[in-house]
Protein backbone atom coordinates (compact mmCIF):
# COMPACT_ATOMS: atom_id res chain seq x y z
CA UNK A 1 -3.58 10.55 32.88
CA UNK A 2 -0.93 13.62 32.07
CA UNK A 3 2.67 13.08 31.78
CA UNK A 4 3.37 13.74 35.71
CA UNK A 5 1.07 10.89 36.99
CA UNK A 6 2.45 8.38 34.35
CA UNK A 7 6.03 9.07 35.19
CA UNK A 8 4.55 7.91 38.87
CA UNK A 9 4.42 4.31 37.42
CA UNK A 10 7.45 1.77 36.49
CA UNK A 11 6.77 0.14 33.09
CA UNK A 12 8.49 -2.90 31.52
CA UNK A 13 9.20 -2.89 27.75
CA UNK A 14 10.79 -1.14 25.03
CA UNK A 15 12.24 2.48 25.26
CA UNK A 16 10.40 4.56 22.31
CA UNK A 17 13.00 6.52 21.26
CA UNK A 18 15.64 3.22 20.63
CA UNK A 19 12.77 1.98 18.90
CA UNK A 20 12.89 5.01 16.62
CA UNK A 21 16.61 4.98 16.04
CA UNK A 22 17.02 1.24 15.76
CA UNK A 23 13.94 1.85 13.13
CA UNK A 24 16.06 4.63 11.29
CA UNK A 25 19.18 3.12 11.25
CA UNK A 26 17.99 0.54 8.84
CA UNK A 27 15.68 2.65 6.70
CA UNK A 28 12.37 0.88 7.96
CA UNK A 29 9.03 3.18 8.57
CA UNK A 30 7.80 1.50 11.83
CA UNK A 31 4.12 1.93 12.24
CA UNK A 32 4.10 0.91 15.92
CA UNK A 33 6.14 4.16 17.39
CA UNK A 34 3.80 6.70 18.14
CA UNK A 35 5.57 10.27 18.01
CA UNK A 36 4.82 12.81 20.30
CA UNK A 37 2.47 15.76 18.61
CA UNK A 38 3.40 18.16 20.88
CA UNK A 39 6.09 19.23 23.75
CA UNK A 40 5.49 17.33 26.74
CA UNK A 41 3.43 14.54 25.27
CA UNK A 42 5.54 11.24 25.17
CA UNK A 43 6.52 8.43 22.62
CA UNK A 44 4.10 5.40 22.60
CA UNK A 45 4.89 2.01 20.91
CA UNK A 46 1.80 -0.60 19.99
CA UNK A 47 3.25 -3.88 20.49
CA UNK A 48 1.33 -5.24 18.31
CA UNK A 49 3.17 -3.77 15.44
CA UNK A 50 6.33 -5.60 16.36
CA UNK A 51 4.48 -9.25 15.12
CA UNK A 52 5.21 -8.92 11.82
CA UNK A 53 8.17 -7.53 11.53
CA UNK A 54 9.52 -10.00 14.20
CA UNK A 55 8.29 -13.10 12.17
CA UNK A 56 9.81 -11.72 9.04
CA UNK A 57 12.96 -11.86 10.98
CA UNK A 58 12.96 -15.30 12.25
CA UNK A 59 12.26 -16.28 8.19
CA UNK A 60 15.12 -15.03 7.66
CA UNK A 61 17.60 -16.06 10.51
CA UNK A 62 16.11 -19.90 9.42
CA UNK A 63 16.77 -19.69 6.01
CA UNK A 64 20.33 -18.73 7.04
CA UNK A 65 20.23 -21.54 10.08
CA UNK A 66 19.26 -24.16 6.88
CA UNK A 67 21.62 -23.19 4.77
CA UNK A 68 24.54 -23.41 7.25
CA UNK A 69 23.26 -26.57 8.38
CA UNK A 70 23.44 -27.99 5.00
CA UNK A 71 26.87 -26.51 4.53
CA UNK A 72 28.07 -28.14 7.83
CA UNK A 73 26.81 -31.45 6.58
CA UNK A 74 28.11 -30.99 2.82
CA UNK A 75 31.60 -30.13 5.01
CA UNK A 76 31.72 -33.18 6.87
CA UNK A 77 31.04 -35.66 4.03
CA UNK A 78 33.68 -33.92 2.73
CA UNK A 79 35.89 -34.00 5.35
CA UNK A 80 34.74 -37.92 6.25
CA UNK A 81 35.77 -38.61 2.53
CA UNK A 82 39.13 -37.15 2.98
CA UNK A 83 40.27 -38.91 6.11
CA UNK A 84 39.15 -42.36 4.52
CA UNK A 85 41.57 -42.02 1.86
């Protein structure tokens, strides 16, 4: 299928090229974005690349989640020891 017949078609998902500059803004080589090799041939992304990234990034954003949590509840004894007194 050439570039004319796919622009025919609506797709759902990511825009390539945000992809790309989202990728460069924080230094990371992202293997799923699929340059075009020559003029007129468009971006691709592989969806499948996103997994691991993605999971990485939930590890994180819990480890942050549990150590709020546990600053919340280290706050409140806190605070529940202070309004007893």
């Amino acid at each position: 299928m050439d570039v004319s017949e796919q622009e025919k078609f609506r797709y759902s998902g990511f825009i390539a090229q945000e992809v790309e500059k989202a990728a460069q803004e924080i230094g990371y080589d992202f293997s799923g974005l699929d340059k075009p090799q020559k003029e007129g041939n468009l971006y691709g992304l592989r969806y499948g690349d996103f997994v691991v990234p993605l999971v990485k990034a939930v590890q994180e954003l819990k480890n942050i989640v549990d150590s709020q949590n546990k600053e919340i509840e280290e706050l409140k004894a806190t605070l529940e020891v202070l309004q007893n007194h």
